[in-house]
C-alpha atoms as a PDB file:
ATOM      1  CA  UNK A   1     100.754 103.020  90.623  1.00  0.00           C
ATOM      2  CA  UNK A   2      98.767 105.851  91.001  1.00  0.00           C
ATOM      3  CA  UNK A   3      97.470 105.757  94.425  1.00  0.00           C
ATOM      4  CA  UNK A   4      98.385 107.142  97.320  1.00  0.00           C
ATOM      5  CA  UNK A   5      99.052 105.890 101.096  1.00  0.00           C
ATOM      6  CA  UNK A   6      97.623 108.216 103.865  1.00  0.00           C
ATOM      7  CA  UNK A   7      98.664 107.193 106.946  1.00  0.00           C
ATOM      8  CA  UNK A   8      98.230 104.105 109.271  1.00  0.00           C
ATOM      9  CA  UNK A   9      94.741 103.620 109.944  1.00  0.00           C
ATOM     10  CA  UNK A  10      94.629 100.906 112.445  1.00  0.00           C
ATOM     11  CA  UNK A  11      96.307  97.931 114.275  1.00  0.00           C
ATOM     12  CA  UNK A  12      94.659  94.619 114.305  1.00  0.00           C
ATOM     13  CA  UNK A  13      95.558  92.191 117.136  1.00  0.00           C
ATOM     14  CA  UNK A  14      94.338  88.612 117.232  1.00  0.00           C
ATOM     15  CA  UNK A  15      93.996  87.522 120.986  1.00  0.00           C
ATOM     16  CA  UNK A  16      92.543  85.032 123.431  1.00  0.00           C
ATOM     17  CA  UNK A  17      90.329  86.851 125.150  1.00  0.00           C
ATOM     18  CA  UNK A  18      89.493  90.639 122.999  1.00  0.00           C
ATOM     19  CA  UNK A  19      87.320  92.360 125.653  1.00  0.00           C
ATOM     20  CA  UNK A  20      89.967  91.824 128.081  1.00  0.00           C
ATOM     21  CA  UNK A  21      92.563  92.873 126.210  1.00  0.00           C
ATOM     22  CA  UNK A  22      90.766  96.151 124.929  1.00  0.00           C
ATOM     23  CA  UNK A  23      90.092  96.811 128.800  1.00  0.00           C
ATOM     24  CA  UNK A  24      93.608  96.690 129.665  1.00  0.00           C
ATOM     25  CA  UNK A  25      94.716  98.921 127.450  1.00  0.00           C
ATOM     26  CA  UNK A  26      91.689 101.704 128.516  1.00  0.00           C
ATOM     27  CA  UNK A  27      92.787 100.647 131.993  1.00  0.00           C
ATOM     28  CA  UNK A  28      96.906 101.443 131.706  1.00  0.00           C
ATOM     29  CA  UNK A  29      96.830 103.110 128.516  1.00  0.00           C
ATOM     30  CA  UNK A  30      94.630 105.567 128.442  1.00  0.00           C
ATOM     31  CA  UNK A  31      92.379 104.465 125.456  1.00  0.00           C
ATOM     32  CA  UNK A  32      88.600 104.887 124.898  1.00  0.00           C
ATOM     33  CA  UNK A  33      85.953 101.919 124.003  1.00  0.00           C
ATOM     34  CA  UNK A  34      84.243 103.221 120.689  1.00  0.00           C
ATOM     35  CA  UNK A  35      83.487 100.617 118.385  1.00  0.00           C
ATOM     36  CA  UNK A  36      82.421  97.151 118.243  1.00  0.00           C
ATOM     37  CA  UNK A  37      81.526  94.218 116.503  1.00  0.00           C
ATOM     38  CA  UNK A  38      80.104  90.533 117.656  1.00  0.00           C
ATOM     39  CA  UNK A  39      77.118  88.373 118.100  1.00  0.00           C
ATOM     40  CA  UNK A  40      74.778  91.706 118.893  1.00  0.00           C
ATOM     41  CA  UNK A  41      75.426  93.353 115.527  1.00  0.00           C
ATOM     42  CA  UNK A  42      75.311  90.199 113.831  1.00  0.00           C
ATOM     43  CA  UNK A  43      79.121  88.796 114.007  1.00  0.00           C
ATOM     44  CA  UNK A  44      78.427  84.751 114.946  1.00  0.00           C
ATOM     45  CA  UNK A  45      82.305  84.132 113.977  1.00  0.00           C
ATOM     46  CA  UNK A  46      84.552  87.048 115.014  1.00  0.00           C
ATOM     47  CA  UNK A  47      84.220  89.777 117.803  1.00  0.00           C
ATOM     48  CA  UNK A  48      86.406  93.083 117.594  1.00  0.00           C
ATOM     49  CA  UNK A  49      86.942  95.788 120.271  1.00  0.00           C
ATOM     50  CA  UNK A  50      88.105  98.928 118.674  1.00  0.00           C
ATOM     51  CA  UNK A  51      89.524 100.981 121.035  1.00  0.00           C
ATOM     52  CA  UNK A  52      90.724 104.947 120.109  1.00  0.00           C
ATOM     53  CA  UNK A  53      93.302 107.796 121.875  1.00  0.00           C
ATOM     54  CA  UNK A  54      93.268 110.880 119.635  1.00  0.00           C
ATOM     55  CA  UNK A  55      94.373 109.255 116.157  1.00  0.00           C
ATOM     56  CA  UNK A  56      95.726 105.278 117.619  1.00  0.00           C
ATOM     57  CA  UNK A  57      93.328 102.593 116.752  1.00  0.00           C
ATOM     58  CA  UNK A  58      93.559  99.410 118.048  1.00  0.00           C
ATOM     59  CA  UNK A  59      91.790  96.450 117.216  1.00  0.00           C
ATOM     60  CA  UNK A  60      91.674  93.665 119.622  1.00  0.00           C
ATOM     61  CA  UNK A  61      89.988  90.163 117.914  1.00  0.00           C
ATOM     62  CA  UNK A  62      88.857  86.813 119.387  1.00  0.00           C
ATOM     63  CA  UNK A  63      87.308  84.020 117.868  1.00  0.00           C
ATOM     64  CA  UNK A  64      83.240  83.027 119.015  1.00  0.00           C
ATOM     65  CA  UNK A  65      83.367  79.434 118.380  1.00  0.00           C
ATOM     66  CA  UNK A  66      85.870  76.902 118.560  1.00  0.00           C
ATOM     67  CA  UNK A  67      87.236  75.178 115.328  1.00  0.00           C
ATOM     68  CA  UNK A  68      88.188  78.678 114.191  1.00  0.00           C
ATOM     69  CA  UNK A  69      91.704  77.743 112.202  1.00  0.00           C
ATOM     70  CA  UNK A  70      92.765  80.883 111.147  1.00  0.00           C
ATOM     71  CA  UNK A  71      92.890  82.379 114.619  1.00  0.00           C
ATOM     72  CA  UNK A  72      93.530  79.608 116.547  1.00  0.00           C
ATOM     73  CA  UNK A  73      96.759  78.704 114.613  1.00  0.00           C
ATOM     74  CA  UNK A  74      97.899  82.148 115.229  1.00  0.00           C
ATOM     75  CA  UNK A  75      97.708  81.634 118.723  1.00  0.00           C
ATOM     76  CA  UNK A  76      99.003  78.402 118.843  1.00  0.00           C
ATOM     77  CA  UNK A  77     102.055  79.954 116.959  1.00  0.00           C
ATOM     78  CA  UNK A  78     102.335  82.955 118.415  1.00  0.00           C
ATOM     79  CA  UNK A  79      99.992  83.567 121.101  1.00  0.00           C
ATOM     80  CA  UNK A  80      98.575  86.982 121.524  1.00  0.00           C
ATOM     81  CA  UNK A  81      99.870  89.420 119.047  1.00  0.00           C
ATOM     82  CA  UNK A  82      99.586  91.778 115.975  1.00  0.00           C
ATOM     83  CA  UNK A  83      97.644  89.979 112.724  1.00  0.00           C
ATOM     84  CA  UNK A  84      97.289  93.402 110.609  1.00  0.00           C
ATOM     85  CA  UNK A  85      98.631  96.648 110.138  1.00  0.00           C
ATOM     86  CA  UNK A  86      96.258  98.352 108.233  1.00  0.00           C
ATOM     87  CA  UNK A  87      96.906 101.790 105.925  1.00  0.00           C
ATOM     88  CA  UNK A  88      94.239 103.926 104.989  1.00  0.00           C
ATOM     89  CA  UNK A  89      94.820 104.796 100.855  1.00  0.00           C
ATOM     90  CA  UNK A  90      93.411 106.768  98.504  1.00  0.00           C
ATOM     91  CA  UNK A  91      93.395 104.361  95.626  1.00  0.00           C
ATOM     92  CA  UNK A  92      93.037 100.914  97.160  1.00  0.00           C
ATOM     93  CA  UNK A  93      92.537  99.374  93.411  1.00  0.00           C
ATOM     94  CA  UNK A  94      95.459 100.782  92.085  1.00  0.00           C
ATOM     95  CA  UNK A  95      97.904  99.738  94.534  1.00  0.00           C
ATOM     96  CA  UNK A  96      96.420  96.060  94.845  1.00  0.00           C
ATOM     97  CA  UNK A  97      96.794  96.306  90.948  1.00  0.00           C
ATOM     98  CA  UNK A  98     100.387  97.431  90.994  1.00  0.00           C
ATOM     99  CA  UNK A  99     101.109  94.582  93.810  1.00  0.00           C
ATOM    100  CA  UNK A 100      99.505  92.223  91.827  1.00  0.00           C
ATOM    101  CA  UNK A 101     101.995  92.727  89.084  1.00  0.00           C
ATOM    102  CA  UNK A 102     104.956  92.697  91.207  1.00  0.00           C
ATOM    103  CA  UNK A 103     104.031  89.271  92.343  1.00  0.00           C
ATOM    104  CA  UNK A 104     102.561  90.097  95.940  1.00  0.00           C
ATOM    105  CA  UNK A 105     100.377  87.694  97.644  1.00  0.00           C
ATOM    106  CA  UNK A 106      96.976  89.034  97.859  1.00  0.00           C
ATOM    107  CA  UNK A 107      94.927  87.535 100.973  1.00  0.00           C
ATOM    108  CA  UNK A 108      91.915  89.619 100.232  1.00  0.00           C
ATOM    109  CA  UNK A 109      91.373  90.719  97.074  1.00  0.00           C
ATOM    110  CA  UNK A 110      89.499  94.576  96.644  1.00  0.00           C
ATOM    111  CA  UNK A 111      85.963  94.724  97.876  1.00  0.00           C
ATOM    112  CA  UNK A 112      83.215  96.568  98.846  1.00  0.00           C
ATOM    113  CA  UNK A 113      81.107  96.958 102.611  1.00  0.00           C
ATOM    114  CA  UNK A 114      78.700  99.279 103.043  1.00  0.00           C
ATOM    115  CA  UNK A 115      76.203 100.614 105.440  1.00  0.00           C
ATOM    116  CA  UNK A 116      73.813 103.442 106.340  1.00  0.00           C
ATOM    117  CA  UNK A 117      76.950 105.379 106.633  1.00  0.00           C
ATOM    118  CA  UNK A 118      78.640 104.795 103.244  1.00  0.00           C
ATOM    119  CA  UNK A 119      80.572 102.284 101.567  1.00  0.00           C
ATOM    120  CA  UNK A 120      84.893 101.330 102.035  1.00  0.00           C
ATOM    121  CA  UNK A 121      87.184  99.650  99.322  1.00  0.00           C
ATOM    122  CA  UNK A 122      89.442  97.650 101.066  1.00  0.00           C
ATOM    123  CA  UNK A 123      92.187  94.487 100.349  1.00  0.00           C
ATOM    124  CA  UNK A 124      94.482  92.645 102.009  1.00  0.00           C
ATOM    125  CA  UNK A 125      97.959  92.057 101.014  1.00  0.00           C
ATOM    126  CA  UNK A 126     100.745  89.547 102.794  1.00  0.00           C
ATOM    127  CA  UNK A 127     104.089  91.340 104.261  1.00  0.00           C
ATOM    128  CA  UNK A 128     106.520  89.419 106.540  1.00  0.00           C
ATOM    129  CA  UNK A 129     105.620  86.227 108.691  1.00  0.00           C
ATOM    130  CA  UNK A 130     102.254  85.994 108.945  1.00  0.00           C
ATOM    131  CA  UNK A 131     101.086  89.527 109.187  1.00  0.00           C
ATOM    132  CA  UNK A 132      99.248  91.140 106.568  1.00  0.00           C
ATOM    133  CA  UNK A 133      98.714  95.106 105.761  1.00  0.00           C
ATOM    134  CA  UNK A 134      94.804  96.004 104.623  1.00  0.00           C
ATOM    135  CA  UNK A 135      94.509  98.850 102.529  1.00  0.00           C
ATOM    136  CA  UNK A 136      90.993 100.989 103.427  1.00  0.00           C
ATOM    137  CA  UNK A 137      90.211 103.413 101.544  1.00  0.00           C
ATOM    138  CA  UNK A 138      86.953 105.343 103.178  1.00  0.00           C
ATOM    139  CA  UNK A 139      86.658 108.512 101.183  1.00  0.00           C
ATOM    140  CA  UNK A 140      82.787 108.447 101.179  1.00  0.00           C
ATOM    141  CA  UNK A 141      82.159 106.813 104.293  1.00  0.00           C
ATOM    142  CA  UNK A 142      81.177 108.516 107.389  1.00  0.00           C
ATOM    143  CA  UNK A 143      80.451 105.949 109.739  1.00  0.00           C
ATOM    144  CA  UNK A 144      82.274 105.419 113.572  1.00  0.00           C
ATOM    145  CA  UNK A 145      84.778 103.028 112.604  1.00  0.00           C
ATOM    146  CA  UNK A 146      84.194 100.136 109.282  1.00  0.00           C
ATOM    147  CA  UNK A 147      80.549  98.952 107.959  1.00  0.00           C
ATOM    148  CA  UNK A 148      79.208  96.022 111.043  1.00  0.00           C
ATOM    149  CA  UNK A 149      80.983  98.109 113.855  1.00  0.00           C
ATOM    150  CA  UNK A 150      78.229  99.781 116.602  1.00  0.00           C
ATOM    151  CA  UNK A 151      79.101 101.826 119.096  1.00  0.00           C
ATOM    152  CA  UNK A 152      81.232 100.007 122.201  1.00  0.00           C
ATOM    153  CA  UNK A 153      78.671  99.254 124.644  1.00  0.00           C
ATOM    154  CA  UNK A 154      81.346  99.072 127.345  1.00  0.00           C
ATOM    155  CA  UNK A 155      81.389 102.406 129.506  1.00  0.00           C
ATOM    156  CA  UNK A 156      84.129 104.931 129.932  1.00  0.00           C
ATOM    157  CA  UNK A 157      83.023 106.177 133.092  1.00  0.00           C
ATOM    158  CA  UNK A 158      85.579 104.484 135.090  1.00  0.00           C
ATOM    159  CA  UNK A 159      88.192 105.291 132.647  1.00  0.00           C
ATOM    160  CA  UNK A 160      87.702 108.557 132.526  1.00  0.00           C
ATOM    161  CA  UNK A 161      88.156 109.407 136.266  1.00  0.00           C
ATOM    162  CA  UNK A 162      91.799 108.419 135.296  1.00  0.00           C
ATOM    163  CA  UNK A 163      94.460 110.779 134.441  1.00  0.00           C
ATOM    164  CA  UNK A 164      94.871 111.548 131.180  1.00  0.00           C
ATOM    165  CA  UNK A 165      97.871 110.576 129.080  1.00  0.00           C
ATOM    166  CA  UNK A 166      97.989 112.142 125.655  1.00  0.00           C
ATOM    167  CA  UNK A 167      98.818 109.858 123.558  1.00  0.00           C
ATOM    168  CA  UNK A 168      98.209 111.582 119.636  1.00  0.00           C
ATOM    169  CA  UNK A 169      99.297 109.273 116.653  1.00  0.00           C
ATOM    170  CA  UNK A 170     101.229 105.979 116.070  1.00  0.00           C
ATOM    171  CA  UNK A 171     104.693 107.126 115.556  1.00  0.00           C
ATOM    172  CA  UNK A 172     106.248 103.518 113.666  1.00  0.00           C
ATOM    173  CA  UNK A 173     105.410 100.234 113.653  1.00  0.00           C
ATOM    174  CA  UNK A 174     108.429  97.807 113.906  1.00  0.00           C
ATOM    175  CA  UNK A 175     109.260  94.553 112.579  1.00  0.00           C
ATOM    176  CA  UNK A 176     111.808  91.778 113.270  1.00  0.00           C
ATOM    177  CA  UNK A 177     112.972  89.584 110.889  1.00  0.00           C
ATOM    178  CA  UNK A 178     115.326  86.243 111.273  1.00  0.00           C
ATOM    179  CA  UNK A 179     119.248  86.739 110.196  1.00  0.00           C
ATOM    180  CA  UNK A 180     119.269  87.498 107.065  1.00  0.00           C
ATOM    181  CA  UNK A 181     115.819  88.542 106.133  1.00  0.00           C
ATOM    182  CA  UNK A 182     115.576  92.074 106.628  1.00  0.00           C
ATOM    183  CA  UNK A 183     116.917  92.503 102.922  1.00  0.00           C
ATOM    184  CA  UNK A 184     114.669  90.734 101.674  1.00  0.00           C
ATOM    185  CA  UNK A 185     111.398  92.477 103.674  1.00  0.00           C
ATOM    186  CA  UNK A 186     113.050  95.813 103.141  1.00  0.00           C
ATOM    187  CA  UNK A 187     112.652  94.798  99.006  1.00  0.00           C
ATOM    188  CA  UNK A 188     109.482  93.520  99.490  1.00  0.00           C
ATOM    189  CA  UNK A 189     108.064  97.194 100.225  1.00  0.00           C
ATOM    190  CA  UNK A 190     110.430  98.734  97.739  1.00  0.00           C
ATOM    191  CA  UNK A 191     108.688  96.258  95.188  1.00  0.00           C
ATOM    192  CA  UNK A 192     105.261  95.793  96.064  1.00  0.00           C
ATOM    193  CA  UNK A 193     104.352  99.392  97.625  1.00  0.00           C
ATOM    194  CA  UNK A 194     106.841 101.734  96.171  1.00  0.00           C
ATOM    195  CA  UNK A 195     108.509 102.694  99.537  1.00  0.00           C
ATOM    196  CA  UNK A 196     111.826 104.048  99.558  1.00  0.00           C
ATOM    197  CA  UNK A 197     114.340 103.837 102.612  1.00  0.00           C
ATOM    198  CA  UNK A 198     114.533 106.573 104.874  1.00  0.00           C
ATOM    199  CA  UNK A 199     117.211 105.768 107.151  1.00  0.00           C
ATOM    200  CA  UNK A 200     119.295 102.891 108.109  1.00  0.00           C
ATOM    201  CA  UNK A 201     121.995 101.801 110.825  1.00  0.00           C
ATOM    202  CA  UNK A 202     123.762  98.697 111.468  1.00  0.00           C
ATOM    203  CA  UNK A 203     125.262  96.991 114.379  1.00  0.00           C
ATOM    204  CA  UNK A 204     128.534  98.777 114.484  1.00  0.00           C
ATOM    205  CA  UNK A 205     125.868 101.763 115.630  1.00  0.00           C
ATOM    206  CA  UNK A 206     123.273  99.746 118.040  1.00  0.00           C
ATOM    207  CA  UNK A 207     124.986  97.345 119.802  1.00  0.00           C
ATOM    208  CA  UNK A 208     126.151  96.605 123.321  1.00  0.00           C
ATOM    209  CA  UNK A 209     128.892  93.908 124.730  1.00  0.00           C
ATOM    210  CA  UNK A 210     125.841  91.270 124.768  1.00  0.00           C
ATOM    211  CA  UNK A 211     123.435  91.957 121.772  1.00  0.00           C
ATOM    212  CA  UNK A 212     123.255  94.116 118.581  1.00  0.00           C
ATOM    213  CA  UNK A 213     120.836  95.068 115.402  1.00  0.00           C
ATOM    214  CA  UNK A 214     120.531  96.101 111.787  1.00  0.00           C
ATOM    215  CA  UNK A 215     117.956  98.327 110.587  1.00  0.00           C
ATOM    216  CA  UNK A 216     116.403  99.958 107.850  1.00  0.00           C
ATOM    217  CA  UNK A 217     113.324 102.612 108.221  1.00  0.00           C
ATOM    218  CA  UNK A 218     110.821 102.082 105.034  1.00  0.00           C
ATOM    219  CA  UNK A 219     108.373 105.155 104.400  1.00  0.00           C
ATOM    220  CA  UNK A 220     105.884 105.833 101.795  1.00  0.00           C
ATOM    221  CA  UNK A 221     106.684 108.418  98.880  1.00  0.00           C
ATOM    222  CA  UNK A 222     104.437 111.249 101.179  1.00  0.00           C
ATOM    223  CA  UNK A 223     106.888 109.852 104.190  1.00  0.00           C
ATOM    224  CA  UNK A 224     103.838 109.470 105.928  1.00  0.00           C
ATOM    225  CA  UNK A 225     104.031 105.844 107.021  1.00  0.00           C
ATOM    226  CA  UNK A 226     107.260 104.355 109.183  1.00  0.00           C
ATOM    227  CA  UNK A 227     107.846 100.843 108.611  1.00  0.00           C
ATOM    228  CA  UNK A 228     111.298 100.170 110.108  1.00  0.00           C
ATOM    229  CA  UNK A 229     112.533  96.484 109.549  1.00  0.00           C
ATOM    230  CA  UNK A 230     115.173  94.927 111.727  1.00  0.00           C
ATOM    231  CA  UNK A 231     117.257  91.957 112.112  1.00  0.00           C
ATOM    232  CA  UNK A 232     119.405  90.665 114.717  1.00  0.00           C
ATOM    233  CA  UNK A 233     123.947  91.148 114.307  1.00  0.00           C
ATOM    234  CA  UNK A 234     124.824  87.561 115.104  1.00  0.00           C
ATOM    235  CA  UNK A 235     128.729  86.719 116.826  1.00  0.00           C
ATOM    236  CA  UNK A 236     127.690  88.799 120.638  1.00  0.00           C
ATOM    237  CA  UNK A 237     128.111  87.083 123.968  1.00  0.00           C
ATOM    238  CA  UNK A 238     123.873  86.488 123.692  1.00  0.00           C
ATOM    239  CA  UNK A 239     121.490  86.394 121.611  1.00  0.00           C
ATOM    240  CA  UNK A 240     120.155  89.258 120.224  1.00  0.00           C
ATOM    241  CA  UNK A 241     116.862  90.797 121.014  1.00  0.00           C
ATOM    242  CA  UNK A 242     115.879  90.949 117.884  1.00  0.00           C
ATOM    243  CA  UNK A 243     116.403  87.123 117.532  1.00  0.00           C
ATOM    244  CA  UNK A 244     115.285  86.220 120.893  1.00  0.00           C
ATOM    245  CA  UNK A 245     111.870  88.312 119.432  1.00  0.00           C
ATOM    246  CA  UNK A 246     111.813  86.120 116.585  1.00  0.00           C
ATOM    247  CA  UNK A 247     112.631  82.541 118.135  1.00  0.00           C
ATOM    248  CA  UNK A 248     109.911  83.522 121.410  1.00  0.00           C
ATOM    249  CA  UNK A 249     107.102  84.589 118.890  1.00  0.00           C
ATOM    250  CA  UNK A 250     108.071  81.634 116.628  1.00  0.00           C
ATOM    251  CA  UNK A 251     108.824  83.971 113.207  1.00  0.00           C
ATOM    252  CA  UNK A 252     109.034  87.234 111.803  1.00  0.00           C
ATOM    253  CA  UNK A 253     106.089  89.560 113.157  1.00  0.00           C
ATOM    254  CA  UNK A 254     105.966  93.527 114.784  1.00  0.00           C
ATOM    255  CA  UNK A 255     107.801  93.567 117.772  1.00  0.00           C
ATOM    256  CA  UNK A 256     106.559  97.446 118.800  1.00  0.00           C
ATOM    257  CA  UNK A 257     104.907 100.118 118.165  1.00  0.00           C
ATOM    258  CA  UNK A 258     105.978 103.742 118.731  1.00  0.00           C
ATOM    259  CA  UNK A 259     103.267 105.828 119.652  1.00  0.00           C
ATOM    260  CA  UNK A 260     103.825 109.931 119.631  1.00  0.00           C
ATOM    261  CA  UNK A 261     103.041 112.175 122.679  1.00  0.00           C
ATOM    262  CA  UNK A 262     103.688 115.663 122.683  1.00  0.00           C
ATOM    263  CA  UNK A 263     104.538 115.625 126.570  1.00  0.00           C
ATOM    264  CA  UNK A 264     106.484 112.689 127.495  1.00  0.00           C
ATOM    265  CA  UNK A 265     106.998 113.798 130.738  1.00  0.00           C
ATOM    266  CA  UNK A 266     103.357 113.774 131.603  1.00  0.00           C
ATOM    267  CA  UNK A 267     102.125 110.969 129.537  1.00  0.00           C
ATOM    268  CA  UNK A 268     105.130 108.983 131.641  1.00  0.00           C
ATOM    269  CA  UNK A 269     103.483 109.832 134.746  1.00  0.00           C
ATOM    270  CA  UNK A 270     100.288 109.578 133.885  1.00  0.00           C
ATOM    271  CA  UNK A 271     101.116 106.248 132.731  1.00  0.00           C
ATOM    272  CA  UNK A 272     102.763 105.179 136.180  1.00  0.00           C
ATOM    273  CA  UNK A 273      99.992 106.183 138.095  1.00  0.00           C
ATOM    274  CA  UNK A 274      97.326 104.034 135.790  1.00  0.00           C
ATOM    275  CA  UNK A 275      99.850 100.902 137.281  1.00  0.00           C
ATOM    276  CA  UNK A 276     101.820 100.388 133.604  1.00  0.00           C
ATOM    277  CA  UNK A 277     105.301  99.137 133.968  1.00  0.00           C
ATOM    278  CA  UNK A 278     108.624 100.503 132.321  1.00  0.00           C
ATOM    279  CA  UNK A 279     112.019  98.829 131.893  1.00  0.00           C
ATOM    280  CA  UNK A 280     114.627 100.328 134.194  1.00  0.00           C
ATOM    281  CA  UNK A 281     117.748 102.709 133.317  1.00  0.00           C
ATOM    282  CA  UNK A 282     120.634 102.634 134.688  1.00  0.00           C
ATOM    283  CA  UNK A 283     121.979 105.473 136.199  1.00  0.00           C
ATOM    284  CA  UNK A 284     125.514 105.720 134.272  1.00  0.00           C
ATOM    285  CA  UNK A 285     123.455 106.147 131.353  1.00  0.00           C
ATOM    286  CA  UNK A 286     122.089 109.184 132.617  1.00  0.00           C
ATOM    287  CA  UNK A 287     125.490 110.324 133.725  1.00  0.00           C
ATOM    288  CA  UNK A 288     127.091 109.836 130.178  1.00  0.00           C
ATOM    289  CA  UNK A 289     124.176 111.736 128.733  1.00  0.00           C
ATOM    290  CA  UNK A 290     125.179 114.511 131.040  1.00  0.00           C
ATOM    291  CA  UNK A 291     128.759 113.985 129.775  1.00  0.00           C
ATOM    292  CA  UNK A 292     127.949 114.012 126.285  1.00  0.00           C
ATOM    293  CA  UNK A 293     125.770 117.055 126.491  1.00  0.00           C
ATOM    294  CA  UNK A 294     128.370 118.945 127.696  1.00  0.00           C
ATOM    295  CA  UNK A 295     130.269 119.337 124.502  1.00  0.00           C
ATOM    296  CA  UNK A 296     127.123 118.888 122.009  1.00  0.00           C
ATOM    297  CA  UNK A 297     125.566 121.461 119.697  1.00  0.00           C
ATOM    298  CA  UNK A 298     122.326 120.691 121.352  1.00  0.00           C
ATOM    299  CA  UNK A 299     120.724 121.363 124.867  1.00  0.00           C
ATOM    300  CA  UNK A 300     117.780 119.097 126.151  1.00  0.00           C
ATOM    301  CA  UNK A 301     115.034 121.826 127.829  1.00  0.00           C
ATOM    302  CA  UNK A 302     113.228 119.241 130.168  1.00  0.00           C
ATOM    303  CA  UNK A 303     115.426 118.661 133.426  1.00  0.00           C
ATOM    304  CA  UNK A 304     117.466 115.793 133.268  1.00  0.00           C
ATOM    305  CA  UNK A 305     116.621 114.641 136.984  1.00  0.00           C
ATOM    306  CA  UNK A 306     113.032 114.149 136.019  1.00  0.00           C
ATOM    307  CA  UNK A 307     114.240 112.510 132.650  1.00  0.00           C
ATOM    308  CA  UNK A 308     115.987 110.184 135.151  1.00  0.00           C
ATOM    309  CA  UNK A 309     113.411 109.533 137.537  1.00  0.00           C
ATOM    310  CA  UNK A 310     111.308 108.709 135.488  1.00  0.00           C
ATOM    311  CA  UNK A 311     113.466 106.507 133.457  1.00  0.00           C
ATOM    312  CA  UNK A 312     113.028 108.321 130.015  1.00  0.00           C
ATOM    313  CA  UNK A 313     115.956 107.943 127.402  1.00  0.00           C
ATOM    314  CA  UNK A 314     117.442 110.805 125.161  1.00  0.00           C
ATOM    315  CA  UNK A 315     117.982 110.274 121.915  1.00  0.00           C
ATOM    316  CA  UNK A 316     120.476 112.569 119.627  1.00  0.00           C
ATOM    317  CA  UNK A 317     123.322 113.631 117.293  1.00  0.00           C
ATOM    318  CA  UNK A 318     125.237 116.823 116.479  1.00  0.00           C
ATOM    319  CA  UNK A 319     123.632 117.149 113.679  1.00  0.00           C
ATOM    320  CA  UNK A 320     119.552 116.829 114.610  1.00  0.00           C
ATOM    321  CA  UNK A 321     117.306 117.468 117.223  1.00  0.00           C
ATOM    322  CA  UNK A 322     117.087 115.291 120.256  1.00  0.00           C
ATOM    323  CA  UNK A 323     114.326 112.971 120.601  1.00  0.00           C
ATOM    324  CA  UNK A 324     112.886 111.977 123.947  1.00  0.00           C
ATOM    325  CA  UNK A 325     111.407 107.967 124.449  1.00  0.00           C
ATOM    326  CA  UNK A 326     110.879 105.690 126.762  1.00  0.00           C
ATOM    327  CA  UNK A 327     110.832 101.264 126.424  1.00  0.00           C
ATOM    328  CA  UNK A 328     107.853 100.207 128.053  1.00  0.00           C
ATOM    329  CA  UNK A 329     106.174  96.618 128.433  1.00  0.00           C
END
């Protein structure tokens, strides 16, 4: 296989109602309007809101008329939630080739669109459940977003009196598998796209008295792309999120998606004040964290009583940098 993956290029979401959905995540997010597709550019089946923050593209899809299956029995079995996770490549025949080969299931096989603004290869290959990954490659094309998308019509004005959150670039994009099938999904990648594992930990690491994981990070050759597959550790006092994920969405499918910030601290504010809502800490965490950095090679530079207040988590080891995040919903 000769071609290359460049990085994600966008996140497709199948949903009841798209325009809504793109406008909530302007609203609370802190995303722009920028491209769209539907009955005024010609779409009688489909309509797509893309909404953009720095280098994050969502996708947000509805169906126009009723009697659409493929949509409709997503929603029916899983009701609003991600359809595609789409890498932009270099070589999009290549790879579909190579999959081929190795016995993937290709939903789309490699085509052309084109507009005034140039011409993408793209194809559409299955992964876990019922999502899919499309491979774009754009190397000549210079238009806003894919050929049929016009500029959003929707204005930012209102958005934009807002306070910023800096969001820059989707970080990884998980996915939850039933017991027992994150082997299998991790293979699948290993096989079909040539990605290699770049880091793995099991539920004697993440775990609590009531619920525990397994999971392996998949990455592209360049290590450009995080895929990071989980699956729940049965025998706890509950079920496991990761299975209560899997038996609430009704099958494997991406859970979350990390997206990168290079001020937390702001973004997390920012956030709060455009109404989103964030799970709660504890405060013993916070105080073990204080504990634990006593004795560690490491020293966290923001102040840990705004990392508290605002209910951001640490992440670290002796051995690496921390790594500030924060569980939102």
């Amino acid at each position: 296989m000769s071609g290359k993956f460049v990085a994600f290029d966008h996140v497709r979401f199948y949903v009841g109602n798209a325009k809504q959905a793109a406008y909530w995540y302007c609203a609370n997010f802190g995303f722009k309007p920028f491209a769209y597709r539907g009955l005024e550019t010609g779409s009688r089946q489909i309509t797509s809101h893309a909404i953009r923050q720095d280098k994050i593209v969502f996708v947000f899809e509805s169906a126009l008329l009723p009697g659409n299956k493929e949509l409709g029995e997503h929603l029916v079995q899983h009701g609003d939630g991600v359809k595609d996770v789409a890498f932009e490549v270099d070589d999009v025949s290549s790879i579909v080739e190579f999959a081929k080969k190795e016995g993937a299931k290709v939903v789309r096989d490699v085509m052309e669109e084109s507009d005034e603004n140039g011409t993408i290869k793209f194809a559409s290959i299955q992964t876990y459940g019922d999502t899919i990954h499309t491979l774009i490659e754009r190397k000549t094309y210079k238009g806003l977003f894919l050929p049929g998308f016009k500029k959003h019509p929707m204005s930012d004005t209102f958005f934009s009196t807002l306070p910023n959150v800096g969001l820059n670039f989707l970080d990884h994009c998980v996915g939850n598998q039933p017991v027992n099938e994150m082997e299998p999904a991790v293979q699948w990648y290993e096989k079909m796209l040539k990605f290699h594992r770049f880091w793995s930990v099991d539920d004697s690491i993440i775990h609590t008295e009531y619920s525990a994981l397994s999971s392996i990070v998949m990455t592209n050759p360049e290590e450009t792309i995080k895929m990071p597959i989980n699956e729940p550790a049965v025998g706890k006092k509950a079920v496991s999120q990761i299975q209560e994920y899997v038996d609430y969405y009704g099958g494997a499918g991406v859970q979350h998606i990390a997206l990168n910030t290079k001020d937390i601290i702001s973004a997390i504010k920012a956030l709060r004040t455009r109404g989103m809502e964030f799970l709660t800490i504890p405060r013993n965490y916070y105080d073990n964290l204080r504990e634990r950095l006593k004795d560690a090679k490491i020293s966290v530079k923001e102040d840990l009583d705004i990392l508290q207040e605002l209910h951001i988590l640490v992440d670290f080891d002796d051995d690496a940098m921390p790594r500030s995040s924060n569980s939102f919903h």
